[in-house]
PDB file of N, CA and C in Angstrom:
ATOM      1  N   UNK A   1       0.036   3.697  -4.842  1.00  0.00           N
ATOM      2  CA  UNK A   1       1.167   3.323  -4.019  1.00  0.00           C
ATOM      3  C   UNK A   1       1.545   1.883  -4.344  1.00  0.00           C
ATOM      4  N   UNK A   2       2.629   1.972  -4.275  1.00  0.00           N
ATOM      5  CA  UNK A   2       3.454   0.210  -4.676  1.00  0.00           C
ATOM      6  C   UNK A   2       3.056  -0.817  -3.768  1.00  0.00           C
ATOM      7  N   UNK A   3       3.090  -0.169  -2.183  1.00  0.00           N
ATOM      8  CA  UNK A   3       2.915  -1.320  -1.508  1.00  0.00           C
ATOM      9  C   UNK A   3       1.892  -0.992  -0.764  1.00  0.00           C
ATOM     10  N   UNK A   4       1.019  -2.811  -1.251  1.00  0.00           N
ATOM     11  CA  UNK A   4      -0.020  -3.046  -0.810  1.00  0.00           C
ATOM     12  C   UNK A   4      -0.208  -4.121  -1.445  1.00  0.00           C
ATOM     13  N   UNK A   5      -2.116  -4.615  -1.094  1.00  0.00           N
ATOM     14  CA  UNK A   5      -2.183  -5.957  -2.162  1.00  0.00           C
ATOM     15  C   UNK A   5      -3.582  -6.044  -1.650  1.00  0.00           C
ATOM     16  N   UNK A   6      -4.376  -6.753  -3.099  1.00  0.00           N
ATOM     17  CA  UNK A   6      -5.699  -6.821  -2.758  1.00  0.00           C
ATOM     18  C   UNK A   6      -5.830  -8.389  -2.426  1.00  0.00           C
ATOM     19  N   UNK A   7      -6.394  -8.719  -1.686  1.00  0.00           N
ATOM     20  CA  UNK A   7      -6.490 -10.362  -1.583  1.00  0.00           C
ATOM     21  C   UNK A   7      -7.997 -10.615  -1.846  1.00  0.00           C
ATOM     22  N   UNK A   8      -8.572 -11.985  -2.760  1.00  0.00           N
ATOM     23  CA  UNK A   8      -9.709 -12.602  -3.060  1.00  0.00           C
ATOM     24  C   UNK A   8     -10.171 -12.997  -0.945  1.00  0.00           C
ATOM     25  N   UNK A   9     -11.223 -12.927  -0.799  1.00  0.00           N
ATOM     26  CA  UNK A   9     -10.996 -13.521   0.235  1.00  0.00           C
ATOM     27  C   UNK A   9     -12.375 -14.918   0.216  1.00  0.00           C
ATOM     28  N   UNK A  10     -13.350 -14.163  -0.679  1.00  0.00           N
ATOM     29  CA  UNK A  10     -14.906 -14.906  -1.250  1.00  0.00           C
ATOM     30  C   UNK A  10     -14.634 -14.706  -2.676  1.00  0.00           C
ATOM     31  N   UNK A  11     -16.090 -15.395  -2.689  1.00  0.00           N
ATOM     32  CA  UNK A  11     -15.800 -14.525  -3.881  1.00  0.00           C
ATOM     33  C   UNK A  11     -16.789 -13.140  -3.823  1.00  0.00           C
ATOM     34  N   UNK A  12     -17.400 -12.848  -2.772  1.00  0.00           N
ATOM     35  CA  UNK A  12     -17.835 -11.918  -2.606  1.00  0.00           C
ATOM     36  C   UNK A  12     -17.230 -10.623  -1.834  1.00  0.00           C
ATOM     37  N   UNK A  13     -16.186 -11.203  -1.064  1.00  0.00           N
ATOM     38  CA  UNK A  13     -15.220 -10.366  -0.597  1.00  0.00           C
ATOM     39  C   UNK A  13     -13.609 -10.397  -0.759  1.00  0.00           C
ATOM     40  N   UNK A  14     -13.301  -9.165  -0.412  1.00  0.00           N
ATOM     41  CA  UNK A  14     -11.764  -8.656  -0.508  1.00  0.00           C
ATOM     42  C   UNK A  14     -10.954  -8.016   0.439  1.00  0.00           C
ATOM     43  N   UNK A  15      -9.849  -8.307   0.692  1.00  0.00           N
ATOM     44  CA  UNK A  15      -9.065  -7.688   2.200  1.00  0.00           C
ATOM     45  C   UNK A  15      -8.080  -6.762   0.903  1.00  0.00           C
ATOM     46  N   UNK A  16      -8.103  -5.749   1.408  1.00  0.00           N
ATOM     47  CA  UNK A  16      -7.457  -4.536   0.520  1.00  0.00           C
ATOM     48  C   UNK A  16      -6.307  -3.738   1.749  1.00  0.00           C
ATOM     49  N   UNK A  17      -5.181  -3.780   1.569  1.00  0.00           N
ATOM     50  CA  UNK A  17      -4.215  -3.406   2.560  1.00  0.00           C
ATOM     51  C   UNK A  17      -3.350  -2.877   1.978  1.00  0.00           C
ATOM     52  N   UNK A  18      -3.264  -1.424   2.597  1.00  0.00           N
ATOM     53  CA  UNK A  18      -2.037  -0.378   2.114  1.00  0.00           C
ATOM     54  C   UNK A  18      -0.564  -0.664   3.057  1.00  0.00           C
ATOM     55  N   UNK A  19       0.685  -0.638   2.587  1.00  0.00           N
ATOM     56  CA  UNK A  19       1.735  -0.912   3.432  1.00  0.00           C
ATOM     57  C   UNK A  19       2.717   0.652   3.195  1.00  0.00           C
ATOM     58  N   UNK A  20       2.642   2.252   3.827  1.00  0.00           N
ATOM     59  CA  UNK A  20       3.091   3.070   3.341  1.00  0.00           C
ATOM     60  C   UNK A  20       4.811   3.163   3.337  1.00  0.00           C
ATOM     61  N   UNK A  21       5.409   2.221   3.813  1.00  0.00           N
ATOM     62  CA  UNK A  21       6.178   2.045   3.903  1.00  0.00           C
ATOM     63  C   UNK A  21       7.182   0.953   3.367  1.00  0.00           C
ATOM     64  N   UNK A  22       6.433   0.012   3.167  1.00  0.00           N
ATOM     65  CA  UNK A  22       6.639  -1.196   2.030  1.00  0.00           C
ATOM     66  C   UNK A  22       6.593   0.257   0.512  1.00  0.00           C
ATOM     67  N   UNK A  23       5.971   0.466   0.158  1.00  0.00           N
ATOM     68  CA  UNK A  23       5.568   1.869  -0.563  1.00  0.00           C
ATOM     69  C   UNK A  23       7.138   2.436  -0.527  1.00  0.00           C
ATOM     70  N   UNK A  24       7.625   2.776   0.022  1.00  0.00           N
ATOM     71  CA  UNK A  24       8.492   4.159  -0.144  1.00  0.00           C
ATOM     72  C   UNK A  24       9.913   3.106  -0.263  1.00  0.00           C
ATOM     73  N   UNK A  25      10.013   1.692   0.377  1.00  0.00           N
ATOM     74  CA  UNK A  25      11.488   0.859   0.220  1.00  0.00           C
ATOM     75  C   UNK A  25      10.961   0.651  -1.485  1.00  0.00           C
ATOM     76  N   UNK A  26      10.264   0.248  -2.185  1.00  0.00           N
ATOM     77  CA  UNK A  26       9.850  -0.255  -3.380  1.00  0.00           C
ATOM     78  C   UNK A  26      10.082   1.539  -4.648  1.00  0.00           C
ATOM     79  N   UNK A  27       9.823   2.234  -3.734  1.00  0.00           N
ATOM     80  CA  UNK A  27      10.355   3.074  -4.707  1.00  0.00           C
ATOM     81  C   UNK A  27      11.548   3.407  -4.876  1.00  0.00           C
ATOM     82  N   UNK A  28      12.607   3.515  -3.191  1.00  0.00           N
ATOM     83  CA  UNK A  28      13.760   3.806  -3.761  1.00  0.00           C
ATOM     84  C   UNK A  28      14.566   2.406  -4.305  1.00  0.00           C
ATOM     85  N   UNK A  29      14.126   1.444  -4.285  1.00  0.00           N
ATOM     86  CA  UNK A  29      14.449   0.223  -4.944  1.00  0.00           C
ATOM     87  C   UNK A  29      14.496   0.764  -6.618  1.00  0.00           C
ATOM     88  N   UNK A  30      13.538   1.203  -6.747  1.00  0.00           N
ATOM     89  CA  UNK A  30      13.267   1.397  -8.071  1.00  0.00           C
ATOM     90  C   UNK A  30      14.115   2.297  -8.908  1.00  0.00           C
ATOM     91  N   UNK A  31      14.123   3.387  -7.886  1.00  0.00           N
ATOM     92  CA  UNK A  31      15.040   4.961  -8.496  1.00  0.00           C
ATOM     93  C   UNK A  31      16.249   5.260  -7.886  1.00  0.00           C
ATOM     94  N   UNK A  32      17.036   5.213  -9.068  1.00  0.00           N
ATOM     95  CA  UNK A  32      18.555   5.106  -7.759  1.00  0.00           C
ATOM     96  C   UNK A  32      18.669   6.921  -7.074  1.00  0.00           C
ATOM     97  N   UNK A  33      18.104   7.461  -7.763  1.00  0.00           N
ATOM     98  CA  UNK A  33      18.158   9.269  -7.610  1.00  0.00           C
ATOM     99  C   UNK A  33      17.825   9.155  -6.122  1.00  0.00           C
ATOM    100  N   UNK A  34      16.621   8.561  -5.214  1.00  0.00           N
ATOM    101  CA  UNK A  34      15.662   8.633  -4.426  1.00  0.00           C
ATOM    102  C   UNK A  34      16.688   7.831  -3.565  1.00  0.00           C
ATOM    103  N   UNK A  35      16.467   8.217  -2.014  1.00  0.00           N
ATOM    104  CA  UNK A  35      16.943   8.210  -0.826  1.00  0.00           C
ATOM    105  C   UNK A  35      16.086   8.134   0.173  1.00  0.00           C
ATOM    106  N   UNK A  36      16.135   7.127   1.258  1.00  0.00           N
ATOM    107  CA  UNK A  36      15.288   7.144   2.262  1.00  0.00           C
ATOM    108  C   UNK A  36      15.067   8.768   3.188  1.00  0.00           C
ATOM    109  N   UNK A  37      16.105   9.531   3.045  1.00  0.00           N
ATOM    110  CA  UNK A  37      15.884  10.871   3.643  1.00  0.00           C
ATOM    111  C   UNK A  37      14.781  11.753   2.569  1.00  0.00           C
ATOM    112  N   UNK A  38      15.039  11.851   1.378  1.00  0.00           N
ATOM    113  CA  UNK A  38      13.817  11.995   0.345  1.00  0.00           C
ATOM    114  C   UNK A  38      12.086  11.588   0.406  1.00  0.00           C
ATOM    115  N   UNK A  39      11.751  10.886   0.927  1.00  0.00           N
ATOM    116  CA  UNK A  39      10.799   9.762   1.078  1.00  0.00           C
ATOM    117  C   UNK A  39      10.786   9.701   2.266  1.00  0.00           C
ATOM    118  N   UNK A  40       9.243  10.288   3.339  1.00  0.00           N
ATOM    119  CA  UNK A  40       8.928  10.093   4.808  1.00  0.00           C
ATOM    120  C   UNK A  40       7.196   9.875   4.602  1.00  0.00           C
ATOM    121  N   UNK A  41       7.089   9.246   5.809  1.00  0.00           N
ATOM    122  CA  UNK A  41       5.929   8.634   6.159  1.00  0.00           C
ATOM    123  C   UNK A  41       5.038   9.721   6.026  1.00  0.00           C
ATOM    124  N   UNK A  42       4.122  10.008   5.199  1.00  0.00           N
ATOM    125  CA  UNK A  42       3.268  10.940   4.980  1.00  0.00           C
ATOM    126  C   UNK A  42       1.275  10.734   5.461  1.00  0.00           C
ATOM    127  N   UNK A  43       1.090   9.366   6.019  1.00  0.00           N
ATOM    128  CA  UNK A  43      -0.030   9.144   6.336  1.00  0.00           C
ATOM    129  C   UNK A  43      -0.907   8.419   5.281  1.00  0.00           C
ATOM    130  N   UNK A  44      -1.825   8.455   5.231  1.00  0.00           N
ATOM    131  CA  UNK A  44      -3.443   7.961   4.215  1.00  0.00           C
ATOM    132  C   UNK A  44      -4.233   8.900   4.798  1.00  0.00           C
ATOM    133  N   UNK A  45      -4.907   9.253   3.630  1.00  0.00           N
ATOM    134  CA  UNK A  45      -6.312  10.001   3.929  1.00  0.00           C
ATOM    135  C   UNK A  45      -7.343   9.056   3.245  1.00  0.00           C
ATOM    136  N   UNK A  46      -7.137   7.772   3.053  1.00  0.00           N
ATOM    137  CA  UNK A  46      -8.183   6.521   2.822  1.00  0.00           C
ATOM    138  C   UNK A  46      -7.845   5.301   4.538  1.00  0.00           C
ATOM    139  N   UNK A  47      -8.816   4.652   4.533  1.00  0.00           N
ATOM    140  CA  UNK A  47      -8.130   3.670   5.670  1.00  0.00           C
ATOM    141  C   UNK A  47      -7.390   3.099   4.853  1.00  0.00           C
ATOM    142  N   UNK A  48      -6.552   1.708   5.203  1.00  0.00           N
ATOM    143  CA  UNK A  48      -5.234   1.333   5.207  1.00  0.00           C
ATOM    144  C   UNK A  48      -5.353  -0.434   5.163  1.00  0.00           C
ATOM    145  N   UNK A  49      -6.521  -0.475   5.538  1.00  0.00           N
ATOM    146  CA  UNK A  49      -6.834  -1.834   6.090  1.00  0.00           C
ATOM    147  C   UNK A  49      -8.130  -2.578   5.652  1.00  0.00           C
ATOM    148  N   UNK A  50      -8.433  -2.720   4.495  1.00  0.00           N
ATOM    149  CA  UNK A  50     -10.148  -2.781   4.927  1.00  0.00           C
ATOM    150  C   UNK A  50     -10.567  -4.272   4.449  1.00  0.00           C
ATOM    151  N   UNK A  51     -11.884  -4.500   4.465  1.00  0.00           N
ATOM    152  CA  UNK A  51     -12.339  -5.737   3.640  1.00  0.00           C
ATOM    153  C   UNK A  51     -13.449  -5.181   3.498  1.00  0.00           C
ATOM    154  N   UNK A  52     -13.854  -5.069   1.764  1.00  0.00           N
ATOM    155  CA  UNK A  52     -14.861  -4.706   1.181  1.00  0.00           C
ATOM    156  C   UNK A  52     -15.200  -5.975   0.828  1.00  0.00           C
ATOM    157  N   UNK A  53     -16.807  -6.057   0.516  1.00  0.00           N
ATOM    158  CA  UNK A  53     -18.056  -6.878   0.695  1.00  0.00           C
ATOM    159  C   UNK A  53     -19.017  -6.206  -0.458  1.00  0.00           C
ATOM    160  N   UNK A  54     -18.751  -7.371  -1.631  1.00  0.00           N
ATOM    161  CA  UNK A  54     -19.948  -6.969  -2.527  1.00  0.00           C
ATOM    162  C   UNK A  54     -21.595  -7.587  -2.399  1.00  0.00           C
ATOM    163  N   UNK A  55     -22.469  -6.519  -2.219  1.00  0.00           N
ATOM    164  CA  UNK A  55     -23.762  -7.013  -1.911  1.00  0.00           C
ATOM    165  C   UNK A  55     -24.508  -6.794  -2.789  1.00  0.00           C
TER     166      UNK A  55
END
């Protein structure tokens, strides 16, 4: 998905954040074919939000 972004936060950790909707303006940005009626909020089946921690 387009929108999101991993951020350094340590150097042992990372804030990892999905935006599904930042996601779907960035695609029809992209494709003139594609229409916000085309493109609906479909969920995550990962969380959305996290901060992973390397140990």
């Amino acid at each position: 998905i387009r929108g999101g972004y991993i951020e350094l936060l340590s150097p042992t950790k990372i804030h990892w954040k999905l935006d599904e909707l930042l996601g779907i303006r960035k695609a029809i940005d992209s494709d003139d074919t594609l229409t916000e009626a085309d493109c609906q909020l479909k969920g995550f089946s990962v969380p959305d939000d996290v901060i992973m921690t390397k140990e």
